[in-house]
Protein backbone atom coordinates (compact mmCIF):
# COMPACT_ATOMS: atom_id res chain seq x y z
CA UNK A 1 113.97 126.08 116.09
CA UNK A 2 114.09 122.26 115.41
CA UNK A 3 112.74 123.00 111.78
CA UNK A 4 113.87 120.43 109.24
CA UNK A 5 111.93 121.79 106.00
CA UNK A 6 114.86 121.83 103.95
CA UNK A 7 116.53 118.79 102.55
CA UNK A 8 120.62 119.11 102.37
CA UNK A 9 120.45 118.25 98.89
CA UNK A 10 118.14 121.23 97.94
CA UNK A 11 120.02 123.58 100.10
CA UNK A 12 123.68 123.25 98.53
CA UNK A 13 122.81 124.71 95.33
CA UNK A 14 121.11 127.10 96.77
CA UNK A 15 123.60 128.22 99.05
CA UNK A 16 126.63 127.65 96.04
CA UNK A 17 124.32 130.01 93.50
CA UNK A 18 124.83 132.35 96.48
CA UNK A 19 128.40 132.07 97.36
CA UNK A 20 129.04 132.51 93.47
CA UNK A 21 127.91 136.28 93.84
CA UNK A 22 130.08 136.66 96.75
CA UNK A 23 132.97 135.55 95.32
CA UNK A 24 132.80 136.74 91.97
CA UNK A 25 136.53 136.23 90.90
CA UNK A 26 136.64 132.34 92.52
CA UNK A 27 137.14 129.73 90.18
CA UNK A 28 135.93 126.34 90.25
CA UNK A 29 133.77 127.24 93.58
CA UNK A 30 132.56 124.63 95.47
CA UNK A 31 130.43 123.03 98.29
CA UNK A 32 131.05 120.02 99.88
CA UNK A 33 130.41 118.12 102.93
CA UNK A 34 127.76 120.07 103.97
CA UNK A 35 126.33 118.54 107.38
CA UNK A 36 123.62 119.81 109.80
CA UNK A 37 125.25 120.55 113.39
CA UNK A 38 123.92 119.79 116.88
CA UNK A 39 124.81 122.78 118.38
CA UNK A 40 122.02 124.98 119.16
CA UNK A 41 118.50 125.29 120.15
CA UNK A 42 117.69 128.89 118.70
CA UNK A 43 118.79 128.62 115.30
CA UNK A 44 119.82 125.56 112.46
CA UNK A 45 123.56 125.56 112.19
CA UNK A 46 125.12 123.77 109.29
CA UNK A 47 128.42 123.27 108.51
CA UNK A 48 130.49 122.26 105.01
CA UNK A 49 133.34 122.95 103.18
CA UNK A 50 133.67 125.53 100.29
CA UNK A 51 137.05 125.46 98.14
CA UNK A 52 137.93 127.25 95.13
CA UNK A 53 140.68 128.46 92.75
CA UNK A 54 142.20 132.40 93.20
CA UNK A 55 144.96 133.01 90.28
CA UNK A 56 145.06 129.41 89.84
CA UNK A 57 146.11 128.49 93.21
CA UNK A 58 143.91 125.95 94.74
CA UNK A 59 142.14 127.76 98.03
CA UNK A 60 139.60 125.85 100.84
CA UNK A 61 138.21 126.81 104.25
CA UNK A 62 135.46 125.37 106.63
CA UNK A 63 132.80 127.27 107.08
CA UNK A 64 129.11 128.24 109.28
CA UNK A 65 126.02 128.55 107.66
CA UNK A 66 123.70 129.99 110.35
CA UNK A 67 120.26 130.60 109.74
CA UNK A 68 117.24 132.17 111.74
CA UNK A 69 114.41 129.57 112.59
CA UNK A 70 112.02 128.65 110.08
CA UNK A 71 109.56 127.91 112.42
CA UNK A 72 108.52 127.30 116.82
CA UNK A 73 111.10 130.68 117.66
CA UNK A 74 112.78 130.62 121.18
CA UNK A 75 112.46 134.43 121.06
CA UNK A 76 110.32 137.15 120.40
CA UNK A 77 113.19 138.86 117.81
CA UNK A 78 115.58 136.86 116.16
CA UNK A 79 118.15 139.94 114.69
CA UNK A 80 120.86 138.18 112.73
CA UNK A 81 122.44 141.78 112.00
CA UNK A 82 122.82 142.45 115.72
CA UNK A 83 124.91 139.00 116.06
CA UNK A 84 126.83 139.56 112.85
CA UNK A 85 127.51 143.12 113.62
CA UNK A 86 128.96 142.27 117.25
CA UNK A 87 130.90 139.29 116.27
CA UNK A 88 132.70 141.02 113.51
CA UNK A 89 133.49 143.98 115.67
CA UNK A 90 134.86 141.86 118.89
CA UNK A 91 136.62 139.48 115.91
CA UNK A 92 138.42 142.50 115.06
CA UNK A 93 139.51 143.35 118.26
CA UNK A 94 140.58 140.14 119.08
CA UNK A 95 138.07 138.62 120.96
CA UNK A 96 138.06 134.62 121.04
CA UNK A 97 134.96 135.34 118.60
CA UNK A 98 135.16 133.74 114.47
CA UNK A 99 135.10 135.74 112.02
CA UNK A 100 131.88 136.38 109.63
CA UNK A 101 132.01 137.10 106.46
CA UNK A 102 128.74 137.69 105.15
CA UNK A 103 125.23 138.01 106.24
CA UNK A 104 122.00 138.18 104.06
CA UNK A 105 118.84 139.12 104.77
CA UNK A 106 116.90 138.14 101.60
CA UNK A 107 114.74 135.39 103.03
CA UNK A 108 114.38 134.36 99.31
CA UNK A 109 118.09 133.05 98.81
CA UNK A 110 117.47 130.02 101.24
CA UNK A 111 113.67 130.63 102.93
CA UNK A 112 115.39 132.69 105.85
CA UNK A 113 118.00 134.93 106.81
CA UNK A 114 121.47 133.66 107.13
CA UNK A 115 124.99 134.96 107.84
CA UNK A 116 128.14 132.70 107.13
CA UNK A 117 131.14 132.85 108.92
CA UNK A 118 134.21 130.65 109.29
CA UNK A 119 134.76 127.46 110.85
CA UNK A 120 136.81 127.53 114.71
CA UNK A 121 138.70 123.79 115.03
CA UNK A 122 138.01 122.89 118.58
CA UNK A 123 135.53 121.31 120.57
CA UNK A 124 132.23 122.33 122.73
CA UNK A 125 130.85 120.89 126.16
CA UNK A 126 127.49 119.41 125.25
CA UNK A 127 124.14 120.58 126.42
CA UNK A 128 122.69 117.42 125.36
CA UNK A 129 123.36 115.46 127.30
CA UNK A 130 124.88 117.84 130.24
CA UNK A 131 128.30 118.51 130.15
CA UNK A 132 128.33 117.39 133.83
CA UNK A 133 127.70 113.21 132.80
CA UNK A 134 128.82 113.29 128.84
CA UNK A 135 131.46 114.87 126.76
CA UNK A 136 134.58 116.49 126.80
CA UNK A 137 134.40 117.93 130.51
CA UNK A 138 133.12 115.12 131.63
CA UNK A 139 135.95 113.31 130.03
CA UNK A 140 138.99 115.55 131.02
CA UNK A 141 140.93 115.23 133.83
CA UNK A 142 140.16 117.70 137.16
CA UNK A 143 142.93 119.57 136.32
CA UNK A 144 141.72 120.12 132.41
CA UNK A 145 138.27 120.98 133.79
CA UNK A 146 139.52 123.73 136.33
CA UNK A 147 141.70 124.58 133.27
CA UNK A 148 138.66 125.05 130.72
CA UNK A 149 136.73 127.00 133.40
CA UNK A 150 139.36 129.75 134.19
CA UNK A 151 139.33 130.02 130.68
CA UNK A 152 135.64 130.50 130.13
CA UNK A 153 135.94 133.13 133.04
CA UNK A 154 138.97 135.11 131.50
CA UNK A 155 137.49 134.88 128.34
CA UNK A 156 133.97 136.44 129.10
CA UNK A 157 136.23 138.85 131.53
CA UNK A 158 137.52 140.05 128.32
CA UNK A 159 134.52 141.03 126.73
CA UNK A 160 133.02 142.81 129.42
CA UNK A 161 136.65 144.89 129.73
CA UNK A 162 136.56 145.98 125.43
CA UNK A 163 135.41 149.69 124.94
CA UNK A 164 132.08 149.11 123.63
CA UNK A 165 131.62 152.73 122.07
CA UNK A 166 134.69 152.70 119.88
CA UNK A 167 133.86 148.94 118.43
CA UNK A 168 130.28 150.74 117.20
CA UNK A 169 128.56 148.72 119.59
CA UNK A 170 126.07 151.23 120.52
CA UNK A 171 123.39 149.69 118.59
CA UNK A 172 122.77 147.27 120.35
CA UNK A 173 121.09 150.63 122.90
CA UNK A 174 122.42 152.43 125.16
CA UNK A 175 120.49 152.12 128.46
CA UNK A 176 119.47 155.52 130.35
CA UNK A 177 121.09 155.92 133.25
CA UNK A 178 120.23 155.25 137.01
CA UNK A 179 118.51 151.85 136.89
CA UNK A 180 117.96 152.35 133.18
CA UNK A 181 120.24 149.25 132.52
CA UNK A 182 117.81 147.38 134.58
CA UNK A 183 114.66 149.03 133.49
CA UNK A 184 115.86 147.64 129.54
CA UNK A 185 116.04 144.55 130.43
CA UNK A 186 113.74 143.83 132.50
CA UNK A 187 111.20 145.45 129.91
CA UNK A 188 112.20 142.84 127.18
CA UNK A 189 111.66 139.99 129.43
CA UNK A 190 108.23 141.05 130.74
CA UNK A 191 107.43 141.55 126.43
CA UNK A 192 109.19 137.81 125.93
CA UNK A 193 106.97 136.35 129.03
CA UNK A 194 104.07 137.94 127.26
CA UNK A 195 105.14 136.56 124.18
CA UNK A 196 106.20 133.11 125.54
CA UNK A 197 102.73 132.72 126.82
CA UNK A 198 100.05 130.80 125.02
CA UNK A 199 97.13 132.99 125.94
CA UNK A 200 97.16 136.09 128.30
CA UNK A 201 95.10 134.54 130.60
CA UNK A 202 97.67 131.87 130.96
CA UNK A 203 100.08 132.28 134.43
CA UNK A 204 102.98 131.66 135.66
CA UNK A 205 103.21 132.10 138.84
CA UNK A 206 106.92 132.03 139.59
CA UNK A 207 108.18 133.71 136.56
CA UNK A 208 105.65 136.33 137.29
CA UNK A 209 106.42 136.81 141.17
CA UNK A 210 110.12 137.22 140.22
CA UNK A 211 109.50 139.70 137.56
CA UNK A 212 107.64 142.08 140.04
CA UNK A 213 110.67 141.08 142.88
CA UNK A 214 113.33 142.19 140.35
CA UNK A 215 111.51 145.74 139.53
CA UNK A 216 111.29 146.41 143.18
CA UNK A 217 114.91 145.79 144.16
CA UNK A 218 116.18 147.47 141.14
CA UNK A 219 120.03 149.02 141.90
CA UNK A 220 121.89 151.49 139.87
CA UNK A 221 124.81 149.59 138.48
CA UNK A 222 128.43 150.56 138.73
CA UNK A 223 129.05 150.22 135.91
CA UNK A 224 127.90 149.47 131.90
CA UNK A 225 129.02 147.05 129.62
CA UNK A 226 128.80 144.68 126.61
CA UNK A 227 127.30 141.65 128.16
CA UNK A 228 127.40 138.18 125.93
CA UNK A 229 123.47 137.57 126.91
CA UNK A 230 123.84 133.90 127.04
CA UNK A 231 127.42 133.18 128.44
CA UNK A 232 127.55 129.30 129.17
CA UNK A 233 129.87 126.42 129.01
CA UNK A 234 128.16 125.11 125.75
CA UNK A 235 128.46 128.10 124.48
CA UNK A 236 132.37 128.44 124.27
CA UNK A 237 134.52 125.91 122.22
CA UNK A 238 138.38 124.74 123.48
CA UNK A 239 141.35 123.74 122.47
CA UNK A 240 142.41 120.33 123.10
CA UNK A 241 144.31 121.66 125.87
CA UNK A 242 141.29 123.21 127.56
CA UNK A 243 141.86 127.02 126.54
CA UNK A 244 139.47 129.12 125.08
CA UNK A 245 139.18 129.59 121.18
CA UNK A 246 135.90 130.75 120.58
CA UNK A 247 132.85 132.25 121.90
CA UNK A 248 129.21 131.30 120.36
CA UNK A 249 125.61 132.53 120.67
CA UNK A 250 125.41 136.52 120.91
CA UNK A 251 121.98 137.05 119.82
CA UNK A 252 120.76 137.84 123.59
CA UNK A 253 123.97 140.57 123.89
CA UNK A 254 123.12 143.66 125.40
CA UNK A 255 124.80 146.76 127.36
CA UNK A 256 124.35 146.37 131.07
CA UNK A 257 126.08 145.49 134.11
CA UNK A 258 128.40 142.74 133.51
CA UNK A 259 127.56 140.79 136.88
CA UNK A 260 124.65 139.63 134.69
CA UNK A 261 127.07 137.17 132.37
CA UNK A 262 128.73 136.03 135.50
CA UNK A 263 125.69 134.70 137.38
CA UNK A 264 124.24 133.34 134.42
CA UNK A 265 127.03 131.77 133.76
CA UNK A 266 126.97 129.95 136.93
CA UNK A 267 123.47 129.75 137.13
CA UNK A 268 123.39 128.03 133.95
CA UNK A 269 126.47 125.58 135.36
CA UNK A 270 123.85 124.47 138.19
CA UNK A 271 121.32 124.03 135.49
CA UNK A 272 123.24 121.44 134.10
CA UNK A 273 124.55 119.13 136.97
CA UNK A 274 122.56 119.78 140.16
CA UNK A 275 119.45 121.68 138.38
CA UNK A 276 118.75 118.11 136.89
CA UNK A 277 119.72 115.71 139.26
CA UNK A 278 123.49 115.40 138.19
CA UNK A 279 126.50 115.93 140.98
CA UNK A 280 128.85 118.65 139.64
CA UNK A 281 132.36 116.83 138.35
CA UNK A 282 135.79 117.07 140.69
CA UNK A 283 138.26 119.95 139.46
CA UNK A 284 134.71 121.94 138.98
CA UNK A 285 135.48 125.56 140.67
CA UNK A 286 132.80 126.92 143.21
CA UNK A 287 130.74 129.87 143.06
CA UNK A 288 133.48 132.28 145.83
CA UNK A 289 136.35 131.14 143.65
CA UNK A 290 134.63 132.34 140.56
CA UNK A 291 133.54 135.28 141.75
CA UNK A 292 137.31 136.00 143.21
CA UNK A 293 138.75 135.16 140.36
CA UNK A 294 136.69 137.47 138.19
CA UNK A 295 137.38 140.36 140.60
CA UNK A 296 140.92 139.48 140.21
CA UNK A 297 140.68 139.78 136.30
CA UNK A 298 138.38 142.99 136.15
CA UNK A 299 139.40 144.82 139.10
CA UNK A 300 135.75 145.28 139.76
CA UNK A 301 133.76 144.58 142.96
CA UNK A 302 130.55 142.33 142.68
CA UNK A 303 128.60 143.54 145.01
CA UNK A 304 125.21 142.38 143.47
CA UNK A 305 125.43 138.49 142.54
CA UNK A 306 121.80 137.89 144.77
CA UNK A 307 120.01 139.78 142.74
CA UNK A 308 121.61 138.98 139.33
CA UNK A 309 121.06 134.98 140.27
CA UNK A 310 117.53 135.67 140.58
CA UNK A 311 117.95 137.50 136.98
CA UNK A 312 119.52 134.72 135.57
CA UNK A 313 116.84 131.98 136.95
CA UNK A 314 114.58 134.57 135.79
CA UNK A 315 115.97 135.02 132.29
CA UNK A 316 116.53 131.09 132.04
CA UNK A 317 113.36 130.19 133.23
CA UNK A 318 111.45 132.19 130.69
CA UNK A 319 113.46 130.54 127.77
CA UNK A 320 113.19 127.05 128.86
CA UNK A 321 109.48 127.76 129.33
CA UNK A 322 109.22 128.38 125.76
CA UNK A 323 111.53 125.65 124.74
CA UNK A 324 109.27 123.22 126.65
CA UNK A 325 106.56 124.60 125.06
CA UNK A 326 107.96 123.77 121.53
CA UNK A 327 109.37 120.69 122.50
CA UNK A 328 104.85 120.43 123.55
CA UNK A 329 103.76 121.09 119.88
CA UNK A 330 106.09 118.96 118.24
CA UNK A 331 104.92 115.95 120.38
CA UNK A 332 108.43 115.44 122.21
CA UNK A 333 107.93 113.03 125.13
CA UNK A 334 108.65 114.73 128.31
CA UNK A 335 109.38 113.59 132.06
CA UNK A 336 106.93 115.80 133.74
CA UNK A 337 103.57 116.97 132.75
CA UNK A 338 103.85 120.13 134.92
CA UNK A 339 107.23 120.91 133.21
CA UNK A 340 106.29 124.12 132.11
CA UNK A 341 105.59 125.61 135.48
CA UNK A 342 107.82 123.37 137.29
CA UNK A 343 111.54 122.38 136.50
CA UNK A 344 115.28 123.35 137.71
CA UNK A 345 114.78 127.20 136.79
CA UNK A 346 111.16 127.47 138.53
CA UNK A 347 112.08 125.44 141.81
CA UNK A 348 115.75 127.81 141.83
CA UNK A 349 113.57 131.08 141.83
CA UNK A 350 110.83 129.74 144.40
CA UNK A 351 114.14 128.80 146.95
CA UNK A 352 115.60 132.05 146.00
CA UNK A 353 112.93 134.25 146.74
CA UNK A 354 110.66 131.87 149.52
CA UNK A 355 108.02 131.14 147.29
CA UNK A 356 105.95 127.80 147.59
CA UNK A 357 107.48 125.32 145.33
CA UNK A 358 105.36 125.15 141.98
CA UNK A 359 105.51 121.25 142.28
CA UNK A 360 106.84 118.37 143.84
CA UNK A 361 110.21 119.17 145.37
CA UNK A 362 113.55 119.05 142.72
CA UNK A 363 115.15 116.26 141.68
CA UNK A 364 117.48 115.60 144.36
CA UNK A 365 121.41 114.49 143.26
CA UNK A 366 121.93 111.17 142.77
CA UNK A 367 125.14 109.62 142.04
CA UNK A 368 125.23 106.77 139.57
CA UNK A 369 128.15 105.04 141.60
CA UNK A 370 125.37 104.71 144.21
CA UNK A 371 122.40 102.41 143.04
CA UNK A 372 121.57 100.38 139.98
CA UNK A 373 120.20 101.74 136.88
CA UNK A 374 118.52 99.26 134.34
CA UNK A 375 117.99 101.16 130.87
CA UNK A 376 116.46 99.07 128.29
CA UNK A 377 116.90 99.32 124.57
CA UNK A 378 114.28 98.57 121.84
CA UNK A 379 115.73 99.20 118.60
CA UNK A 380 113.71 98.26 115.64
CA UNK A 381 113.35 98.43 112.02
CA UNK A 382 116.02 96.65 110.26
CA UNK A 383 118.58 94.57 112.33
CA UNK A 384 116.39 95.46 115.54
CA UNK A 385 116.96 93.84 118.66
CA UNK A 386 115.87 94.28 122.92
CA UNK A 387 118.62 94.34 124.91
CA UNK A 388 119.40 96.36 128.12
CA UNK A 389 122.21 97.59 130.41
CA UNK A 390 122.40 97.11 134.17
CA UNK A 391 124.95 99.74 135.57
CA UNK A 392 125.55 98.95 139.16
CA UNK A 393 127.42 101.04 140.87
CA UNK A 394 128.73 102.52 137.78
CA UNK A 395 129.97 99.61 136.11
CA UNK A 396 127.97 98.33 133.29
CA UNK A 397 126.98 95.11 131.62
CA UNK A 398 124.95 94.30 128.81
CA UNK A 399 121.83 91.36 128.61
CA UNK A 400 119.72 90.68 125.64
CA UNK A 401 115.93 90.67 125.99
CA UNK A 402 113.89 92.44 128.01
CA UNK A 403 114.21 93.99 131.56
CA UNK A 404 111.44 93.94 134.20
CA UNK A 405 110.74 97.72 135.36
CA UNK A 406 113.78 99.11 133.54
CA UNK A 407 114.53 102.49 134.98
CA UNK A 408 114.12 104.10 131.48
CA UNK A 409 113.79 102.90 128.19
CA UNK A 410 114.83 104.29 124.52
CA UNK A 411 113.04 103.17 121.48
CA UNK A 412 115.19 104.22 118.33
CA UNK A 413 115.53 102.77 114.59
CA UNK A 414 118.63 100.47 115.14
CA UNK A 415 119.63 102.30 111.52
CA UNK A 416 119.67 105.58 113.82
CA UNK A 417 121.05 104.02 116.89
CA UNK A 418 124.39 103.38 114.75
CA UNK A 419 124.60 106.52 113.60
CA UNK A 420 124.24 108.34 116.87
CA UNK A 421 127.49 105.89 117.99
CA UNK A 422 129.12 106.88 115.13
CA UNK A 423 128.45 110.33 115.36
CA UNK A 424 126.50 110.72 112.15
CA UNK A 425 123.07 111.70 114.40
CA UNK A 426 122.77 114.02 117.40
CA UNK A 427 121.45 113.01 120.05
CA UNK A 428 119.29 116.21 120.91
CA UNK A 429 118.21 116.33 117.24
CA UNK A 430 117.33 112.88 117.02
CA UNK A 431 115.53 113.09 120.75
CA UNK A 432 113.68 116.41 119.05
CA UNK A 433 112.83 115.45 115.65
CA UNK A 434 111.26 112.14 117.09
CA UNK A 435 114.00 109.82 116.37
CA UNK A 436 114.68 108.68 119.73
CA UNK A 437 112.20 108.27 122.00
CA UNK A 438 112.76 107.71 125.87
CA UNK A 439 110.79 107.09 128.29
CA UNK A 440 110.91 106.86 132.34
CA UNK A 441 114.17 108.52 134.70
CA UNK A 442 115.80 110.53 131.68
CA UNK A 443 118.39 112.23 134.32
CA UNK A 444 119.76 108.67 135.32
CA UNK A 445 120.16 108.04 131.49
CA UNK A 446 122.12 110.80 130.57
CA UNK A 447 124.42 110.35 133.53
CA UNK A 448 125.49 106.85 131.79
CA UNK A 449 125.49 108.18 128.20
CA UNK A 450 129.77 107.61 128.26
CA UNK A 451 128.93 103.98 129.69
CA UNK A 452 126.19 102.63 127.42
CA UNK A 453 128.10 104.39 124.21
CA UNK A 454 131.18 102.01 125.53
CA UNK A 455 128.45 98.37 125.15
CA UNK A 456 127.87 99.41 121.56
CA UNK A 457 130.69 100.12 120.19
């Protein structure tokens, strides 16, 4: 995760030596525009265009290079052959899923495994910032947005309805019956806990009291299915006209009960407007629609969203304890001190189950439309300058200098500040690789990421 060890320029020939041997009767093969992508937290996605000549006619296509971390994992595995092997089988079924076409795990070629796979034209809610305050929900209309979730929901509906055992999906391990979907599961997350941990000594309280709540209210499900693993709005990319086109992100996929994607799903939703301070956007459908909706489309009853919300928090929790934990080692600045006990997933779980909160009480929703924000901007290097916004009541207005007790402030190269604006540098990768630095009420600053983009262009 994060790693940036190899320079583009020593990666292209690498990767066109490669593509050579896969395409032995190409001519003229080559790579071009090849760009690291923001998308992703697990992994280093690149993308680029590879073009060629078969019987003299001039070919092209864009492609994926995905590779496994080089270094700080999210996860205790990291099986590119599982998410290769599942998105070529639901790609040939027709699943909203692109199609790969070839995976290699030689970690000589390029330092890691990779798999390659071709290039979906559409675009992706952002996690970074939430897709509740910046991007192309945020932008759309409430109509588009209720369009893009129905989507999401028929789409992941879909893949819970395809007949796992004649795709060849039993691979990914077919749980024993009676609880034995459960009993998987919850076995690989006590091993990732473990795992996540730095020491065995070290606790977590929460994490740990929801574990033992989730063994002792195990149920037998009604059902088994393929289950995406991580089924989220930045997960799935859409057409300009808010329909589904593509699915990312399978490498947590399992068999189990399917009620597992849906609560994460909207588990994940809260994560990223409420869980952080954010109010959820108009046209946004509620938890009871969704869940009626999804009956509707499956024919199936969910009769066990409780205890698959406390799953979800559970399984959430767990990665964005690990995450914060990277984000530690790296030297990312972060809000809280206590983060790795205490944030959205942690407080959720406490509330669900009536534990004691594991710190102060959650960030509680604030609407930018309601109070004045001052974020102040200290760009340097080359053509630096101080300057900050005042957004009052959600209109904004830019000042040069410097603010007195500026609700948050970002200190980035102004060389780097253009190219976030211009899209050249993502945010989240700039924030992670040390870039961008911000410090103070980060929630209030990503809720007026659309505003502030607006003063500097």
């Amino acid at each position: 995760m994060l790693s940036r060890q190899v320079e583009l320029s020593e990666l292209q020939p690498r990767l066109l030596a490669w593509l050579q041997k896969k395409m032995p009767r190409a001519r003229d093969l080559a790579v071009s525009n090849l760009e690291r992508s923001g998308a992703g937290i697990s992994n280093e996605t690149f993308l680029f265009n590879l073009a060629w000549k078969e019987r003299r006619a001039p070919k092209s296509e864009g492609m994926v290079l995905r590779c496994a971390p080089r270094s700080s994992p999210v996860y205790p595995d990291y099986d590119l052959s599982l998410q290769f092997r599942v998105m070529k089988a639901l790609h040939a079924a027709g699943l909203p899923v692109a199609k790969v076409h070839w995976l290699e795990q030689d970690e000589k070629v390029l330092g890691t495994p990779f798999y390659v796979m071709g290039r979906v034209e559409g675009v992706v809610p952002p996690e970074f910032p939430p897709y509740h305050s910046f991007g192309v929900f945020f932008e759309a209309s409430p109509q588009k947005r209720a369009r893009m979730w129905w989507s999401a929901i028929e789409a992941m509906s879909r893949v819970h309805q395809v007949d796992w055992r004649k795709l060849g999906l039993s691979f990914l391990g077919v749980p024993k019956g009676g609880t034995g979907p459960l009993d998987r599961q919850l076995d690989y997350f006590e091993r990732y806990l473990n795992w996540a941990k730095d020491s065995p000594e070290e606790k977590q309280p929460i994490l740990e009291a929801a574990l033992n709540w989730l063994r002792e209210n195990r149920y037998v499900p009604a059902r088994v299915t393929l289950c995406w693993g991580d089924a989220r709005m930045p997960n799935t990319m859409f057409s300009l006209d808010g329909d589904v086109v593509a699915l990312f992100d399978w490498e947590m996929a399992f068999l189990g009960d399917p009620q597992a994607d849906l609560a994460f799903f909207l588990l994940l939703d809260w994560v990223d407007s409420e869980g952080y301070g954010i109010p959820r956007l108009e046209g946004s459908p509620g938890t009871e629609e969704t869940v009626r909706r999804y009956e509707e489309l499956t024919g199936w009853k969910v009769d066990q969203l409780h205890y698959n919300e406390v799953f979800a928090v559970f399984r959430a929790g767990i990665v964005m304890m690990k995450v914060l934990k990277n984000f530690k080692k790296l030297g990312v600045a972060l809000d809280q001190a206590d983060a790795e006990t205490n944030n959205p997933c942690t407080q959720r779980l406490a509330s669900l189950l009536g534990l004691p909160a594991p710190g102060a009480p959650a960030r509680q929703t604030v609407r930018v439309e309601d109070v004045t924000v001052t974020v102040q901007f200290h760009l340097t290097g080359e053509g630096g300058c101080d300057w900050y916004a005042v957004c009052e009541k959600g209109r904004a207005t830019r000042h040069e200098g410097t603010a007195e007790n500026p609700n948050c402030t970002l200190t980035v190269s102004a060389a780097d500040w253009a190219a976030i604006q211009r899209g050249e540098l993502d945010r989240f990768n700039a924030w992670t690789s040390g870039k961008l630095k911000i410090d103070g009420d980060m929630t209030l600053m990503l809720q007026l990421e659309e505003t502030i983009s607006k003063l500097t262009r």
